[in-house]
C-alpha atoms as a PDB file:
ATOM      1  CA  UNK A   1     -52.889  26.259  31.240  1.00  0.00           C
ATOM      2  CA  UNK A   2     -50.768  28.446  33.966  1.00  0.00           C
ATOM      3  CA  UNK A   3     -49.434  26.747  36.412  1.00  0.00           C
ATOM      4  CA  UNK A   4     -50.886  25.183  39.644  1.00  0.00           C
ATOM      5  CA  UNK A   5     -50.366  27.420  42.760  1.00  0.00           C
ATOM      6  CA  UNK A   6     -49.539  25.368  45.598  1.00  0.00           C
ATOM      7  CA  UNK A   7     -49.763  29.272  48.096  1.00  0.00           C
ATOM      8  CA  UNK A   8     -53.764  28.454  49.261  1.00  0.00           C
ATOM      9  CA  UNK A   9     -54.309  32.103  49.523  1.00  0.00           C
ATOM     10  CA  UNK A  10     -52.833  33.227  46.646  1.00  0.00           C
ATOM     11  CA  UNK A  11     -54.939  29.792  44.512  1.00  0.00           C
ATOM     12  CA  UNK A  12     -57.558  31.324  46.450  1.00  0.00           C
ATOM     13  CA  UNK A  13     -56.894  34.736  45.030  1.00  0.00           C
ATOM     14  CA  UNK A  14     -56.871  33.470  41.364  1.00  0.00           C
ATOM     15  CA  UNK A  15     -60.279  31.771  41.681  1.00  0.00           C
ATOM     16  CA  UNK A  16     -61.816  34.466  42.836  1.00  0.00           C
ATOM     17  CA  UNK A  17     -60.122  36.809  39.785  1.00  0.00           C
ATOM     18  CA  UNK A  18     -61.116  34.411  37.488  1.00  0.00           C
ATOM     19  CA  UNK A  19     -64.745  34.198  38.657  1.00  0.00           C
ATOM     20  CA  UNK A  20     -64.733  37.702  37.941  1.00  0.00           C
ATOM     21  CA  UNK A  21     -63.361  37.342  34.819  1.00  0.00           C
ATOM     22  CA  UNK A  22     -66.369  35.224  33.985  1.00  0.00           C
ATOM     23  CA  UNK A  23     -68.915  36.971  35.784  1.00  0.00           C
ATOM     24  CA  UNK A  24     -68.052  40.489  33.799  1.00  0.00           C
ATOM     25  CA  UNK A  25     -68.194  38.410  30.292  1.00  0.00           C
ATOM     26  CA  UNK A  26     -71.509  36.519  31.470  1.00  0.00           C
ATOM     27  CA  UNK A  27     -72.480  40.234  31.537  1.00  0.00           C
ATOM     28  CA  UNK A  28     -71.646  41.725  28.622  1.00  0.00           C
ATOM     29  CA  UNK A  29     -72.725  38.761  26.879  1.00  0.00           C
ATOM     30  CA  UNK A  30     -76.479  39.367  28.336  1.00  0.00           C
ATOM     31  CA  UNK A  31     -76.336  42.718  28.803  1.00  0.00           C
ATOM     32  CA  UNK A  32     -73.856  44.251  26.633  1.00  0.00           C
ATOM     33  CA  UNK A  33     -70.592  46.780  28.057  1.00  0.00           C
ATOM     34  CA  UNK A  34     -72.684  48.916  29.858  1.00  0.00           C
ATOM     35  CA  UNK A  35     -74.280  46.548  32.201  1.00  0.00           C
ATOM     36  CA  UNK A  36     -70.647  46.086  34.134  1.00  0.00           C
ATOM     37  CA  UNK A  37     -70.481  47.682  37.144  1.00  0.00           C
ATOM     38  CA  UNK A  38     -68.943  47.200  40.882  1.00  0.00           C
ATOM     39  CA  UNK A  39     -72.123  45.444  42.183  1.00  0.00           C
ATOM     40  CA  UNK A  40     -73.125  43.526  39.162  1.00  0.00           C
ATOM     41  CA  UNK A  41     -70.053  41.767  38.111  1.00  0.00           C
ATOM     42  CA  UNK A  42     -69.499  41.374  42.443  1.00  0.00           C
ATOM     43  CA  UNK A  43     -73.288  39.216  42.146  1.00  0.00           C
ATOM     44  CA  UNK A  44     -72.922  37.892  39.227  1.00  0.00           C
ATOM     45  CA  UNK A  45     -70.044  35.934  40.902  1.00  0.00           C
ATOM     46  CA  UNK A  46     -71.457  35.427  43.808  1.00  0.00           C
ATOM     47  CA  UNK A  47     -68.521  37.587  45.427  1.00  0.00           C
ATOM     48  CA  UNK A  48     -68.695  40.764  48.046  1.00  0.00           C
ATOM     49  CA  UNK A  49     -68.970  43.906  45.729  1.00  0.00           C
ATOM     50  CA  UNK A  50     -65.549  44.981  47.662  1.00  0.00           C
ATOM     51  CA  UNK A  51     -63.662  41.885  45.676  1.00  0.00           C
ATOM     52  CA  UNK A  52     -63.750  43.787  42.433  1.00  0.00           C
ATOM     53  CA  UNK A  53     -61.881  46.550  43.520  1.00  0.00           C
ATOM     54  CA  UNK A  54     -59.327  44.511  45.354  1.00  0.00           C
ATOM     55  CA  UNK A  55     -58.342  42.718  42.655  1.00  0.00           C
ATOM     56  CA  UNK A  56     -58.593  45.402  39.458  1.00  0.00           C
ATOM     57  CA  UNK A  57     -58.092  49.029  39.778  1.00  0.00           C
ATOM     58  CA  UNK A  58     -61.522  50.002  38.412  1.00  0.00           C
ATOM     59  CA  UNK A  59     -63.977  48.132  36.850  1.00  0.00           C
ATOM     60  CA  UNK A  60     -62.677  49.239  33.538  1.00  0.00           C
ATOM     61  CA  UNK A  61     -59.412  47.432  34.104  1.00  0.00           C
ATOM     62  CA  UNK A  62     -61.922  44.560  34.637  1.00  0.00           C
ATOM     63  CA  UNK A  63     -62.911  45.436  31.098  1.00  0.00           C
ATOM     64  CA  UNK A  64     -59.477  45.492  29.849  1.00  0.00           C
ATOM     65  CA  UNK A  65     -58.117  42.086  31.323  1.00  0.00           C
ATOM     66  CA  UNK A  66     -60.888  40.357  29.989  1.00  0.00           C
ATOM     67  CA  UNK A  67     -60.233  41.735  26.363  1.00  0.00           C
ATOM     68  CA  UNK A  68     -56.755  41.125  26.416  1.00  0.00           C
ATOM     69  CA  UNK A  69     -57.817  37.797  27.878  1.00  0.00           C
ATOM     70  CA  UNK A  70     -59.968  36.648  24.534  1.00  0.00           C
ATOM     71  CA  UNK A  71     -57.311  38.614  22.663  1.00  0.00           C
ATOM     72  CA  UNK A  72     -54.128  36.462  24.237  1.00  0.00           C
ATOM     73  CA  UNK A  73     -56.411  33.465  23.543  1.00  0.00           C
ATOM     74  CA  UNK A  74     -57.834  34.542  19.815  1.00  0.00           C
ATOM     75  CA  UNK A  75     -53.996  35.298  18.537  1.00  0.00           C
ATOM     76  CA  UNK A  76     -52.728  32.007  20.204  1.00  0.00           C
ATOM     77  CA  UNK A  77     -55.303  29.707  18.629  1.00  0.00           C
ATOM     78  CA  UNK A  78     -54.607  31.460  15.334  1.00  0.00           C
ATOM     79  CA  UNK A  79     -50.624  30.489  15.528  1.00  0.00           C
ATOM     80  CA  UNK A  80     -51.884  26.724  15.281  1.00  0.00           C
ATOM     81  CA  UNK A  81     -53.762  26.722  12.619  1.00  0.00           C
ATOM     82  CA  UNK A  82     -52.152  25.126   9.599  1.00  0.00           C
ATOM     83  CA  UNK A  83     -54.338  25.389   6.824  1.00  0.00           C
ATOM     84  CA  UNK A  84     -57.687  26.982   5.459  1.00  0.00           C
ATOM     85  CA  UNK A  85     -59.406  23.658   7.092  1.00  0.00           C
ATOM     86  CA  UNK A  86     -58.564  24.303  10.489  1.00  0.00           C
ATOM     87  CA  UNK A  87     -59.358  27.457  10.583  1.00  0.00           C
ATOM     88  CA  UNK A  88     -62.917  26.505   9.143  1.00  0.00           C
ATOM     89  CA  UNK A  89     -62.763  24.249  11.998  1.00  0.00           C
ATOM     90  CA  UNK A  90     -61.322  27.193  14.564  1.00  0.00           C
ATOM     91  CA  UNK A  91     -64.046  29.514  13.603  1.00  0.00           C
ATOM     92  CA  UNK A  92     -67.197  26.317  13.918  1.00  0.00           C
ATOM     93  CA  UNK A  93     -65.268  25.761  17.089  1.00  0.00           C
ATOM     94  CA  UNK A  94     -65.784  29.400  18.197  1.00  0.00           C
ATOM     95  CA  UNK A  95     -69.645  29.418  16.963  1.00  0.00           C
ATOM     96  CA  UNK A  96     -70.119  26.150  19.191  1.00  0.00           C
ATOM     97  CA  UNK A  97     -69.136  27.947  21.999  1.00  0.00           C
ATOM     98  CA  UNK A  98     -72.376  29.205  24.838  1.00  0.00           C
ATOM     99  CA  UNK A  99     -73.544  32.093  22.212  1.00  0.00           C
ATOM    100  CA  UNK A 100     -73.510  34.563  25.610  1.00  0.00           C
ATOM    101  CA  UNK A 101     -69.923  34.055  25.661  1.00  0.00           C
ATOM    102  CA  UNK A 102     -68.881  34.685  21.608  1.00  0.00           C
ATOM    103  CA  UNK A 103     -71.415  38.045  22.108  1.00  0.00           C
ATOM    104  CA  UNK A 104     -69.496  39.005  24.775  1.00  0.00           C
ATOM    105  CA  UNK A 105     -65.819  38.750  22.822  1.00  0.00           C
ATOM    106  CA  UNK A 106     -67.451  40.013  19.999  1.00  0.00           C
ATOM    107  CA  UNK A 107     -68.540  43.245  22.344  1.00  0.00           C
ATOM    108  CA  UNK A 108     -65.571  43.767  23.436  1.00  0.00           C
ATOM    109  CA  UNK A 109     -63.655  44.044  20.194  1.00  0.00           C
ATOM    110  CA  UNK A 110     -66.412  46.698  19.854  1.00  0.00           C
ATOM    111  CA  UNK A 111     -65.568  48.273  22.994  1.00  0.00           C
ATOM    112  CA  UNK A 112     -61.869  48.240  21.946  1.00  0.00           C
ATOM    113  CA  UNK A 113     -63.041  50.377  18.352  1.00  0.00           C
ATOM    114  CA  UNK A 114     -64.475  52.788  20.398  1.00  0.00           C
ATOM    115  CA  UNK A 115     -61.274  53.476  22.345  1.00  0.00           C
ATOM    116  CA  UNK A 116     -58.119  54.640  21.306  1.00  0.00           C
ATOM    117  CA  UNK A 117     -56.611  53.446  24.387  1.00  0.00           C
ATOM    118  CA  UNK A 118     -57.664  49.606  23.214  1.00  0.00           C
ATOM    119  CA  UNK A 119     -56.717  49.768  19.699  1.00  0.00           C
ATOM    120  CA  UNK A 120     -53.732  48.166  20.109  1.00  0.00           C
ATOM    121  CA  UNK A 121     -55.704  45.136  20.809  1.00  0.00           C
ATOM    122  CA  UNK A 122     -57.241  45.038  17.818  1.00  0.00           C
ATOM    123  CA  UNK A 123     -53.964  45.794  15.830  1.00  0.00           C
ATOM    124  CA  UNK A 124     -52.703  42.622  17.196  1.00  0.00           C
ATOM    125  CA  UNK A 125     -55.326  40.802  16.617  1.00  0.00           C
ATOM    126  CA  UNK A 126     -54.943  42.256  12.425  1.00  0.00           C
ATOM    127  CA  UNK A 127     -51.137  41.492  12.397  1.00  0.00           C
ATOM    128  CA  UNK A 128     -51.881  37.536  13.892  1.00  0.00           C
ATOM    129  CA  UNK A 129     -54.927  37.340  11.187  1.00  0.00           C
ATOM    130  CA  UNK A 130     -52.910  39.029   8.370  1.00  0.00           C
ATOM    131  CA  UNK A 131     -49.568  36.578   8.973  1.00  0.00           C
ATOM    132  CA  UNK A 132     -52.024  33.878   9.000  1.00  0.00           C
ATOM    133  CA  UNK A 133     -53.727  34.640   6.019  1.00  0.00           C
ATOM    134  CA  UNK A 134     -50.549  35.366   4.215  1.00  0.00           C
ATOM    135  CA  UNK A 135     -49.009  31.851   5.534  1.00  0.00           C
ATOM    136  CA  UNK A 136     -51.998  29.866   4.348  1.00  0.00           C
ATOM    137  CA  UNK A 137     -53.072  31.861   1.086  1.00  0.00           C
ATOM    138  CA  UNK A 138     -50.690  34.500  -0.300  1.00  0.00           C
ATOM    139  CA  UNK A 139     -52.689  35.109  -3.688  1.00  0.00           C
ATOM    140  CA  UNK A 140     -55.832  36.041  -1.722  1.00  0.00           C
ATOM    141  CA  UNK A 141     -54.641  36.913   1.663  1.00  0.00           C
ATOM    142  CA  UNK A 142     -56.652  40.272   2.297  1.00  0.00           C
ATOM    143  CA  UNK A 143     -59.579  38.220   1.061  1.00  0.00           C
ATOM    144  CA  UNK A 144     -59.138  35.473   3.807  1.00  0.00           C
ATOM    145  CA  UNK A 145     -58.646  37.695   6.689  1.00  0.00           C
ATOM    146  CA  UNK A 146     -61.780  40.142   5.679  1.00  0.00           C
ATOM    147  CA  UNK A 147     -63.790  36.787   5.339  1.00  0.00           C
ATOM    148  CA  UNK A 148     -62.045  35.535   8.610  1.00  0.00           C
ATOM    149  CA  UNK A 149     -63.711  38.757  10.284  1.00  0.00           C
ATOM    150  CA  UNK A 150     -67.050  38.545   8.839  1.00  0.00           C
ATOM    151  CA  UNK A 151     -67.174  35.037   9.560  1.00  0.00           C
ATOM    152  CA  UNK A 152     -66.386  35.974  13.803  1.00  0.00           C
ATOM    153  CA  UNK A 153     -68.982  38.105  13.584  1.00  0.00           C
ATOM    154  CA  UNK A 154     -71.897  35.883  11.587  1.00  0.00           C
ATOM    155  CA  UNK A 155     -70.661  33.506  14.301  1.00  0.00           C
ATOM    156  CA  UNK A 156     -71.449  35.657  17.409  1.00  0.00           C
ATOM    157  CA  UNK A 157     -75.040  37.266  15.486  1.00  0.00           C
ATOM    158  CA  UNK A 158     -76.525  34.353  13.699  1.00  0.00           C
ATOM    159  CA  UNK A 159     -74.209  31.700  13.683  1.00  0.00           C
ATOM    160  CA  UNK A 160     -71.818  29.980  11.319  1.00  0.00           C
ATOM    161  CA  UNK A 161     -71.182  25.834  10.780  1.00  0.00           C
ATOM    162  CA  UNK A 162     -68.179  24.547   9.756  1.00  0.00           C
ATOM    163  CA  UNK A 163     -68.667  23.661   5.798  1.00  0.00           C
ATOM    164  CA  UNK A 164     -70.001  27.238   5.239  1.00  0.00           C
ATOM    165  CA  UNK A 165     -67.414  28.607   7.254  1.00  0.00           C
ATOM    166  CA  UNK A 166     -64.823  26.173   4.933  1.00  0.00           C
ATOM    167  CA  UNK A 167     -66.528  26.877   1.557  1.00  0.00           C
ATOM    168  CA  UNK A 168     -66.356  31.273   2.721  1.00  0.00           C
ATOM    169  CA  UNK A 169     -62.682  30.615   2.742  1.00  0.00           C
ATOM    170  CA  UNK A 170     -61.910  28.163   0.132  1.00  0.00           C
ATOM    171  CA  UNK A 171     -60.622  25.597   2.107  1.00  0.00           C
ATOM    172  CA  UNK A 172     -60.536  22.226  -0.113  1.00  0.00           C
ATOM    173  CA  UNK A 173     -62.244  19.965   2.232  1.00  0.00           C
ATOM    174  CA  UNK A 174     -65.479  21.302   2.573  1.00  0.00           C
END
């Protein structure tokens, strides 16, 4: 959790980011990448279309923040987990979430295949998956984090619970 701001304009300043933060992964998670523009992300937050510009350089750093966003988050929840059973529980905890909000995440790690400019992201995301994997099951780590990624994804199509998601991965409690 950052920080509280005690400036009121510049609190001010990061609710309004934030909202459209929110607003452009409401978005994607309706409408996919594409739908993210000036004036929808602007209405979707219920802010002047101008506010997007003023606080991101384009609406593709829009785009950008909120991938690195979900990626800062994603690699940081991986770091606690301590064994195959939380991370059954990380990945039910992920599928739980509004299902708008894991397509969106999910679409941007798309958007991020697409460009060689974002790859990064996803190499991060790898490494923090791979370390993990390696940490909790050394004999079958490129097992785990393949399953680990299939799993994300059944979770943002279809859906995943937490005793499938356990049993996938061989954790002992399922």
């Amino acid at each position: 959790m950052p920080p509280e701001i005690a400036d009121g304009r510049l609190r001010k300043g990061a609710i309004r980011r934030r909202a459209l933060l929110d607003a452009t992964l409401r978005l994607v998670g309706r409408s996919g990448v594409a739908a993210v523009t000036q004036r929808a992300v602007a209405a979707e937050a219920e802010l002047p279309p101008s506010a997007v510009l003023y606080y991101f350089a384009s609406v593709d750093e829009l785009l950008i923040t909120a991938l690195r966003e979900v990626n800062d988050r994603y690699v940081d929840d991986l770091s606690t987990v301590e064994s195959l059973e939380g991370l059954a529980d990380l990945i039910a905890d992920y599928a739980a979430q509004d299902r708008e909000r894991t397509i969106a995440e999910y679409d941007l790690y798309l958007l991020a295949a697409r460009r060689p400019d974002l790859r990064g992201e996803l190499e991060r995301w790898d490494r923090a998956l791979d370390e993990l994997a390696q940490r909790l099951a050394p004999d079958r780590a490129e097992l785990v984090a393949a399953a680990v990624n299939g799993l994300y994804l059944r979770a943002a199509t279809s859906g995943i619970d937490r005793s499938t998601a356990a049993r996938i991965l061989g954790a002992r409690n399922t």
